[in-house]
PDB file of N, CA and C in Angstrom:
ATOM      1  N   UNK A   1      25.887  31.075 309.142  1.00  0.00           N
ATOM      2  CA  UNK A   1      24.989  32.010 309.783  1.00  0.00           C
ATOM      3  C   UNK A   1      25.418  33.428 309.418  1.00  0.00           C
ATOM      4  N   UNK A   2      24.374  34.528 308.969  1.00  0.00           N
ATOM      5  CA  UNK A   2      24.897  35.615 308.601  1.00  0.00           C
ATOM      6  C   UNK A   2      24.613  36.301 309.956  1.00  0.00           C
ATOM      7  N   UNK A   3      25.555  37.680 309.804  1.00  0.00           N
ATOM      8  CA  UNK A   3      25.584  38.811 311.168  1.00  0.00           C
ATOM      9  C   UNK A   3      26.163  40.159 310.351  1.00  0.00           C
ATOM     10  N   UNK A   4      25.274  40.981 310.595  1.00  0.00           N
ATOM     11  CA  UNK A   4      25.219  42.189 310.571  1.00  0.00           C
ATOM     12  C   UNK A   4      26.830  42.862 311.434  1.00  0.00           C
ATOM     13  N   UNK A   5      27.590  43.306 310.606  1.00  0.00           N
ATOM     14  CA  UNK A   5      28.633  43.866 311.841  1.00  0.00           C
ATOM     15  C   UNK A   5      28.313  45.541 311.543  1.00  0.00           C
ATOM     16  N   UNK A   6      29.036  46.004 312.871  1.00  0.00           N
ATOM     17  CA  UNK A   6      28.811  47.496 313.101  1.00  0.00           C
ATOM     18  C   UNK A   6      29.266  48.188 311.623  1.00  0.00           C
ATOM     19  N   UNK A   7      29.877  48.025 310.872  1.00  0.00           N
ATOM     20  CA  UNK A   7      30.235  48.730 309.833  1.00  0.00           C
ATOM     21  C   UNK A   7      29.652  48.873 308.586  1.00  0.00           C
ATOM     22  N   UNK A   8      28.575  48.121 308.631  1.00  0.00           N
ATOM     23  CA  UNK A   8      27.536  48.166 308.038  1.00  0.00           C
ATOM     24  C   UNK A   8      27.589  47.269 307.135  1.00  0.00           C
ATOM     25  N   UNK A   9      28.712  46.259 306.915  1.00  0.00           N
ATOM     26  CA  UNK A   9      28.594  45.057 305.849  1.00  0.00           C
ATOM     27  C   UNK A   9      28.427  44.064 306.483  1.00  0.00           C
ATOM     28  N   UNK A  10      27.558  42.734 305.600  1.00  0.00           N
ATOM     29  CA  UNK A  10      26.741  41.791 306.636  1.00  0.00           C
ATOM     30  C   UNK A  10      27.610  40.586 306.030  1.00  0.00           C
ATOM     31  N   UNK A  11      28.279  39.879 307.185  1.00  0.00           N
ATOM     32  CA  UNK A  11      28.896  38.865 306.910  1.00  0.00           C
ATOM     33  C   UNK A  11      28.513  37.171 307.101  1.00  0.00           C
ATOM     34  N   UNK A  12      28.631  36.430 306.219  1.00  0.00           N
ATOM     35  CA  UNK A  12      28.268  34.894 305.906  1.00  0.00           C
ATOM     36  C   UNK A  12      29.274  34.010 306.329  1.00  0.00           C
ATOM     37  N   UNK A  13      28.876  33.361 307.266  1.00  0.00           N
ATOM     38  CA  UNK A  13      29.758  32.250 307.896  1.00  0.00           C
ATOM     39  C   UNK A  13      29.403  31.008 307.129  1.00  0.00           C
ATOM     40  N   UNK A  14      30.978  30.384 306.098  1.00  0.00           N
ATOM     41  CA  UNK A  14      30.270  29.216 305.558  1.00  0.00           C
ATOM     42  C   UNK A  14      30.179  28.180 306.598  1.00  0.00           C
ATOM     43  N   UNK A  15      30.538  27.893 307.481  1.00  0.00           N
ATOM     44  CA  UNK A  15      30.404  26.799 308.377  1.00  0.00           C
ATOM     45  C   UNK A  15      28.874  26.609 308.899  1.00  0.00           C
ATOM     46  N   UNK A  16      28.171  25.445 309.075  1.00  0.00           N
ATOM     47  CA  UNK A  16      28.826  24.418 308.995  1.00  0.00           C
ATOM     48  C   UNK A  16      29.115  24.065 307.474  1.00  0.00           C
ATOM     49  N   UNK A  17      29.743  23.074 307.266  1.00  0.00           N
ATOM     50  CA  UNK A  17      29.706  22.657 305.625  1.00  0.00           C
ATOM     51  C   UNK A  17      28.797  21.948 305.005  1.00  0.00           C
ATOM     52  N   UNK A  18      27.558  21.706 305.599  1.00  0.00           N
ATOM     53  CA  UNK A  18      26.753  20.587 305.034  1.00  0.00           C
ATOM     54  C   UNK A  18      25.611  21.461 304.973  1.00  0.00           C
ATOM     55  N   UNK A  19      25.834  22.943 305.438  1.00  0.00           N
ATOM     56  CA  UNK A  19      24.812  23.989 305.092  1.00  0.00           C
ATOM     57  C   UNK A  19      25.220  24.956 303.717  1.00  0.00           C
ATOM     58  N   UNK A  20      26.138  24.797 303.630  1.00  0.00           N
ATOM     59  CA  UNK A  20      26.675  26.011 302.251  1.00  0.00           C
ATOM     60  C   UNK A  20      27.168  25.633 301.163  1.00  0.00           C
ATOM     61  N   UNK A  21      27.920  26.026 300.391  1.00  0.00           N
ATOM     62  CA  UNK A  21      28.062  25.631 298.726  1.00  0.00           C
ATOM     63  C   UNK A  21      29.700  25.613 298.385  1.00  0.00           C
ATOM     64  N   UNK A  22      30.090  25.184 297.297  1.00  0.00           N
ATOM     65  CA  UNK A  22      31.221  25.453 296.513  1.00  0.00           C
ATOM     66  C   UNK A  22      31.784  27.257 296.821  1.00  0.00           C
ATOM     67  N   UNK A  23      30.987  28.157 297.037  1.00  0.00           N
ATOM     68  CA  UNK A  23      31.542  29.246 296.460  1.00  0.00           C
ATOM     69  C   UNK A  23      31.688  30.062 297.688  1.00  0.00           C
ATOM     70  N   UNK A  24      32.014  29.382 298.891  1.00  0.00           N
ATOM     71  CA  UNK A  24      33.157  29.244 300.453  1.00  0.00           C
ATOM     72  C   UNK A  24      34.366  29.618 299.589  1.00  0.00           C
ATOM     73  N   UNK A  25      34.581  28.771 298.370  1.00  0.00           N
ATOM     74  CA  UNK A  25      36.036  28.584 298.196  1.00  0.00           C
ATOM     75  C   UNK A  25      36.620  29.987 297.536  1.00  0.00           C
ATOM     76  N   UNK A  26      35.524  30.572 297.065  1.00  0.00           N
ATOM     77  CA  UNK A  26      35.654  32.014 295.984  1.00  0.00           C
ATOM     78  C   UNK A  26      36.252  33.131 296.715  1.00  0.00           C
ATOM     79  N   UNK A  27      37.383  33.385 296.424  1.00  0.00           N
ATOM     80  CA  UNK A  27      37.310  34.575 297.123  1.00  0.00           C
ATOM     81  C   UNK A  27      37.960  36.239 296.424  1.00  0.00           C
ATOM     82  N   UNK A  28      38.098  36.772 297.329  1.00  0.00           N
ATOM     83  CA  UNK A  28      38.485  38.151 296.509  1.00  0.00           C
ATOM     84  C   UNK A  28      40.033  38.475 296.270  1.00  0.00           C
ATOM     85  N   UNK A  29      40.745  39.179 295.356  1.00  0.00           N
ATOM     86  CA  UNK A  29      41.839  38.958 295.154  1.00  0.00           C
ATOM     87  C   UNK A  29      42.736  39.988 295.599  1.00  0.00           C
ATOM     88  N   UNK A  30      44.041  39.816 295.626  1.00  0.00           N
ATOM     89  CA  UNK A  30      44.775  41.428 296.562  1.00  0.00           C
ATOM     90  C   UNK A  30      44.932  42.233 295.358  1.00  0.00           C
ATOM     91  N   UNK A  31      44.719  41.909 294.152  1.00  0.00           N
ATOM     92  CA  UNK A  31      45.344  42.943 293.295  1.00  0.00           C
ATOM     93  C   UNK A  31      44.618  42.243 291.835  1.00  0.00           C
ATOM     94  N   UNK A  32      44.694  43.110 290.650  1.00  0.00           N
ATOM     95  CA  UNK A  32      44.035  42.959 289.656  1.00  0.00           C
ATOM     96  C   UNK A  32      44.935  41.445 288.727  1.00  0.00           C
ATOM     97  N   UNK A  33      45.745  41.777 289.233  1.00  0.00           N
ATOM     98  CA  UNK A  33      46.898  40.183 288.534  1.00  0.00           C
ATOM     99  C   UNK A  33      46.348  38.806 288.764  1.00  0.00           C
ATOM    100  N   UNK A  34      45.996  39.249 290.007  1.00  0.00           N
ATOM    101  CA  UNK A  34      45.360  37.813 290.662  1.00  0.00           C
ATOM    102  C   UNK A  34      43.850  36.998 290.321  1.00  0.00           C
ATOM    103  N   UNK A  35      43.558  38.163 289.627  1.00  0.00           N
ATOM    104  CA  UNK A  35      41.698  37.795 288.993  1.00  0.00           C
ATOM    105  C   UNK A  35      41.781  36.771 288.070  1.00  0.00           C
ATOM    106  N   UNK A  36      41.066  35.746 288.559  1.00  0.00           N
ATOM    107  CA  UNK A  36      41.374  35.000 287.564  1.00  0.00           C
ATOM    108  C   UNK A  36      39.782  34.212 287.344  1.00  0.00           C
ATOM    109  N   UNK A  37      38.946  34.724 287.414  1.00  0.00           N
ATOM    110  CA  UNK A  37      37.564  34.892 286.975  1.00  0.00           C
ATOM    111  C   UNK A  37      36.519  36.046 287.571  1.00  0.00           C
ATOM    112  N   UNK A  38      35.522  35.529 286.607  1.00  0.00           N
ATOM    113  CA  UNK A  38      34.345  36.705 287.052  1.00  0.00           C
ATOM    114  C   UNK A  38      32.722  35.900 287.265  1.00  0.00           C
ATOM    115  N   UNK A  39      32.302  36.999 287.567  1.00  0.00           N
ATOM    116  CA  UNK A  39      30.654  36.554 287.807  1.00  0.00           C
ATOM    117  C   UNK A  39      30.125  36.968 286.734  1.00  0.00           C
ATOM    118  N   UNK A  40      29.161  35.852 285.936  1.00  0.00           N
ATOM    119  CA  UNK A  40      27.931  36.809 284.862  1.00  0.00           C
ATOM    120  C   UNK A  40      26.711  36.194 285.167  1.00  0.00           C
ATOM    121  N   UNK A  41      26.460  37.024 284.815  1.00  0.00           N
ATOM    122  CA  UNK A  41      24.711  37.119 285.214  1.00  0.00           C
ATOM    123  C   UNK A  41      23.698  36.341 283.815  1.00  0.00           C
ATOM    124  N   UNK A  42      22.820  35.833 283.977  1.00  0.00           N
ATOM    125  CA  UNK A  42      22.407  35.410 282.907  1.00  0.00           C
ATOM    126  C   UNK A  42      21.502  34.346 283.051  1.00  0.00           C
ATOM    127  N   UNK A  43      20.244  35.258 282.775  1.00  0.00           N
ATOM    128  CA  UNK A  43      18.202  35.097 282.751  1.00  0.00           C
ATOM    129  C   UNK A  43      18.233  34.722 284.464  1.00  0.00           C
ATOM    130  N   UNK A  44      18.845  35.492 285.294  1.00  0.00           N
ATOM    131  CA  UNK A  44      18.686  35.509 286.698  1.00  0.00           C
ATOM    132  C   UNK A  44      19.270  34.956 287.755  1.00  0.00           C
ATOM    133  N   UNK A  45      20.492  33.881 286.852  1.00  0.00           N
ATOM    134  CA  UNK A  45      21.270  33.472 287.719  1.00  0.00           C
ATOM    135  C   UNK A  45      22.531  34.057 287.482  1.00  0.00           C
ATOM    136  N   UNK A  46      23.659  33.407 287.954  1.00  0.00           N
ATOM    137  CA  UNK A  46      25.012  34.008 288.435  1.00  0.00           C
ATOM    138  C   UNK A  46      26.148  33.169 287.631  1.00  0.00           C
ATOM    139  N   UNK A  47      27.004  33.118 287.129  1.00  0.00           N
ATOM    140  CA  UNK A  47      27.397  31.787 286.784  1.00  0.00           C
ATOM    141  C   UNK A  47      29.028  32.340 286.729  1.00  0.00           C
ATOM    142  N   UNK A  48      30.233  31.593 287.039  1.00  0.00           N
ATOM    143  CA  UNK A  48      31.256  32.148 287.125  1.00  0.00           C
ATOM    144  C   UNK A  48      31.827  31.577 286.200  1.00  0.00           C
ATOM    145  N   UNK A  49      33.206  32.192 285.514  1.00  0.00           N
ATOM    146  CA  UNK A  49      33.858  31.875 284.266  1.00  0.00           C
ATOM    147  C   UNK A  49      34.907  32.119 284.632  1.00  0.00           C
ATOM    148  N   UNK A  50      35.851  31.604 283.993  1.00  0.00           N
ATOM    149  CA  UNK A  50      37.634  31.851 284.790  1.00  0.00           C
ATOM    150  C   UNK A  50      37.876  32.712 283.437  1.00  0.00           C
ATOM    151  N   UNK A  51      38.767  33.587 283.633  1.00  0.00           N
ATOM    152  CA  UNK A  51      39.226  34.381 282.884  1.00  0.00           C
ATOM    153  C   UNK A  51      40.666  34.056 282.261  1.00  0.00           C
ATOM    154  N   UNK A  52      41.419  33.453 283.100  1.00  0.00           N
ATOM    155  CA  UNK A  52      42.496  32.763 282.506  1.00  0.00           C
ATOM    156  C   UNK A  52      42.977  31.124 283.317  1.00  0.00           C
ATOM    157  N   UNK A  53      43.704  30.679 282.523  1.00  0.00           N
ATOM    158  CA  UNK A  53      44.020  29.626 283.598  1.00  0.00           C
ATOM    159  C   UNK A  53      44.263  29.020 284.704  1.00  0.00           C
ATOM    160  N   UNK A  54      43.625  28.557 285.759  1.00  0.00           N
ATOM    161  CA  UNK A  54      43.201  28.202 286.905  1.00  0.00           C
ATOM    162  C   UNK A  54      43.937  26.771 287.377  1.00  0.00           C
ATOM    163  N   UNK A  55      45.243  26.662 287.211  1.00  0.00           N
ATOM    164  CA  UNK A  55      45.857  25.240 287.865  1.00  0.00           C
ATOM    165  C   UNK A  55      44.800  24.296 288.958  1.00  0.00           C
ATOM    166  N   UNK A  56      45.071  23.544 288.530  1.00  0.00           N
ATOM    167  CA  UNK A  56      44.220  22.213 289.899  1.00  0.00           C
ATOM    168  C   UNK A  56      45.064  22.725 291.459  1.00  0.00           C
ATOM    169  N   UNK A  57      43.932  22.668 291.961  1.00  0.00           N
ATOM    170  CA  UNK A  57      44.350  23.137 293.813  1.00  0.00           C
ATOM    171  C   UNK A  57      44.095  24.790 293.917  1.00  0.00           C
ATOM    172  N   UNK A  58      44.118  25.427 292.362  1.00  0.00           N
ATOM    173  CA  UNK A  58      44.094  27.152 292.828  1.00  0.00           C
ATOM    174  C   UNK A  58      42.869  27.578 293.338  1.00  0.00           C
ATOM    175  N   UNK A  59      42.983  28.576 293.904  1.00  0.00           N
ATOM    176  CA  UNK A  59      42.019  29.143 294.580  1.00  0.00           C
ATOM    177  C   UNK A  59      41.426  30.173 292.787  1.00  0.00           C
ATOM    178  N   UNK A  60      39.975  30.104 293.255  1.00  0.00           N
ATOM    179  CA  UNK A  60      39.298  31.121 292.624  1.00  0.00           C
ATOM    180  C   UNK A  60      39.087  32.282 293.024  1.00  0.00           C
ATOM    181  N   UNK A  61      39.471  33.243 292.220  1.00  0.00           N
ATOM    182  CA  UNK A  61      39.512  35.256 292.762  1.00  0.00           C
ATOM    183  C   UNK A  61      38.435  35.865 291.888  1.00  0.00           C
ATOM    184  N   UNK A  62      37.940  36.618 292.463  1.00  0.00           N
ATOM    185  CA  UNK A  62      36.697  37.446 291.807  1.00  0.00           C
ATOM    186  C   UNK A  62      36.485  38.495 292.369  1.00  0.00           C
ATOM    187  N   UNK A  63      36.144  39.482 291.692  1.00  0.00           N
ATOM    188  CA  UNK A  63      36.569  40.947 292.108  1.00  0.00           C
ATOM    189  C   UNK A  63      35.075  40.927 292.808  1.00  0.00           C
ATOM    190  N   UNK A  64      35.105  41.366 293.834  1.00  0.00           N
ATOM    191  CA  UNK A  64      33.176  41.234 294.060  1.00  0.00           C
ATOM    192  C   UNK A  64      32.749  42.664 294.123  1.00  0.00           C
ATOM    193  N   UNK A  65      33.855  43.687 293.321  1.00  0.00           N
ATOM    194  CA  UNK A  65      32.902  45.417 294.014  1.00  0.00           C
ATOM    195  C   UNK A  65      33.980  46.488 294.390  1.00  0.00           C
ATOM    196  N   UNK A  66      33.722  47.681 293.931  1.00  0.00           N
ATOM    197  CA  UNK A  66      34.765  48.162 294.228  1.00  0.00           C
ATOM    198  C   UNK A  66      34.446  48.650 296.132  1.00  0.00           C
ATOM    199  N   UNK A  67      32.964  48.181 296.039  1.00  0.00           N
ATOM    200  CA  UNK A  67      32.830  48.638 297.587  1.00  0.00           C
ATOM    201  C   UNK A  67      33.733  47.673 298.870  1.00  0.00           C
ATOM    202  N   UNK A  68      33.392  46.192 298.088  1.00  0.00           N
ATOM    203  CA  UNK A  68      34.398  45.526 299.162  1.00  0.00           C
ATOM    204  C   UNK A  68      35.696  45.989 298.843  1.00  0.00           C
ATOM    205  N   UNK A  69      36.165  45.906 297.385  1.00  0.00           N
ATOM    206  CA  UNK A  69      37.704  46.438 297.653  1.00  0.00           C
ATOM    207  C   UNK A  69      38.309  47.624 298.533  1.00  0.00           C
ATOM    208  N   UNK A  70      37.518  48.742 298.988  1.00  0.00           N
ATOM    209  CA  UNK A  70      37.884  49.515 299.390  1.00  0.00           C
ATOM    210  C   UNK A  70      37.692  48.660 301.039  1.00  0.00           C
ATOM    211  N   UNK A  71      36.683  48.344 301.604  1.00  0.00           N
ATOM    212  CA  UNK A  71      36.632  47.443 302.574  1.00  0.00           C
ATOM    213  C   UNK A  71      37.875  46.261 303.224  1.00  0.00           C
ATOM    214  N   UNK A  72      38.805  45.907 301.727  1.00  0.00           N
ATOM    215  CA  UNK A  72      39.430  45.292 301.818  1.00  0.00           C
ATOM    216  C   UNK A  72      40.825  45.975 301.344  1.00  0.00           C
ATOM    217  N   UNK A  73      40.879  47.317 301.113  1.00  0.00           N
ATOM    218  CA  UNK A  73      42.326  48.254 300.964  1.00  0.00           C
ATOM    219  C   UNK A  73      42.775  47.688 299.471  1.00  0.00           C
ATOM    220  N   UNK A  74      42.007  47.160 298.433  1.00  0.00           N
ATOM    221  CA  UNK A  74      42.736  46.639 297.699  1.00  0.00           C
ATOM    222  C   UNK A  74      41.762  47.308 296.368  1.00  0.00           C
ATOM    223  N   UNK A  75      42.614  47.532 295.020  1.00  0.00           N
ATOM    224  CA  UNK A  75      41.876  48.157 293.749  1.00  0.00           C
ATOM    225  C   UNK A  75      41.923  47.168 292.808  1.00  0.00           C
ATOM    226  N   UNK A  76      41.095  47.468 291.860  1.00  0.00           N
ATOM    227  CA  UNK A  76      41.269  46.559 291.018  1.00  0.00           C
ATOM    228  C   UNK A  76      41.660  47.244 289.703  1.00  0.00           C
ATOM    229  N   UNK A  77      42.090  48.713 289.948  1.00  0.00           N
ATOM    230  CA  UNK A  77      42.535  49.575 288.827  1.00  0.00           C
ATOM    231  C   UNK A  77      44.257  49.585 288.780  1.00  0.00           C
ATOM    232  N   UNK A  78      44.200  49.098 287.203  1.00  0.00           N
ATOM    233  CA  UNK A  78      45.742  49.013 287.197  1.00  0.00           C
ATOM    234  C   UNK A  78      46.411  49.747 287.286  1.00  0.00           C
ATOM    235  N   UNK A  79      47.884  49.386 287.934  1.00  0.00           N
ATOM    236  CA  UNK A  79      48.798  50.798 288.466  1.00  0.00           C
ATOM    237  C   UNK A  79      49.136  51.054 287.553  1.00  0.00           C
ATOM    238  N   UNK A  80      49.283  51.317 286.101  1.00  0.00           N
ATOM    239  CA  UNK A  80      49.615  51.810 285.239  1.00  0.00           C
ATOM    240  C   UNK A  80      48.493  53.409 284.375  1.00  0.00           C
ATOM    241  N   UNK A  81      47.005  53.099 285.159  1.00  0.00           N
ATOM    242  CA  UNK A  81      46.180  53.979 285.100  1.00  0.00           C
ATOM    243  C   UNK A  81      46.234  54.857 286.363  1.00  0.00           C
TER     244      UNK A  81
END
């Protein structure tokens, strides 16, 4: 169920599970090391690609924005820039 919170970003509850998808499991990463795929777009859909190797059991990271990152205190610009 989605809900509007006061801060103006609208949040998606995957529960229950027999209402939502695989991409519950996707989430955003604390730091640019941790990316280990992306989203592309392509003739209107979305399709995700791992960027480097993804062990069995790992979680999938995807940068979703620098708007959530700031939402979430975290950059995706390397500390070396």
């Amino acid at each position: 169920m989605g809900k509007l919170k006061g801060n103006g970003s609208y949040v998606i509850d995957a529960l229950p599970l027999d209402c939502s998808n695989w991409l519950r499991y996707v989430n955003a990463p604390r730091n640019f090391r941790e990316e280990n795929a992306q989203a592309v777009p392509c003739a209107g859909l979305v399709f995700y690609m791992t960027i480097k190797e993804v062990p069995p059991g790992s979680e999938l990271l995807v940068w979703y924005g620098d708007n959530y990152g700031l939402h979430l205190n975290v950059s995706r610009v390397h500390p070396g820039k």
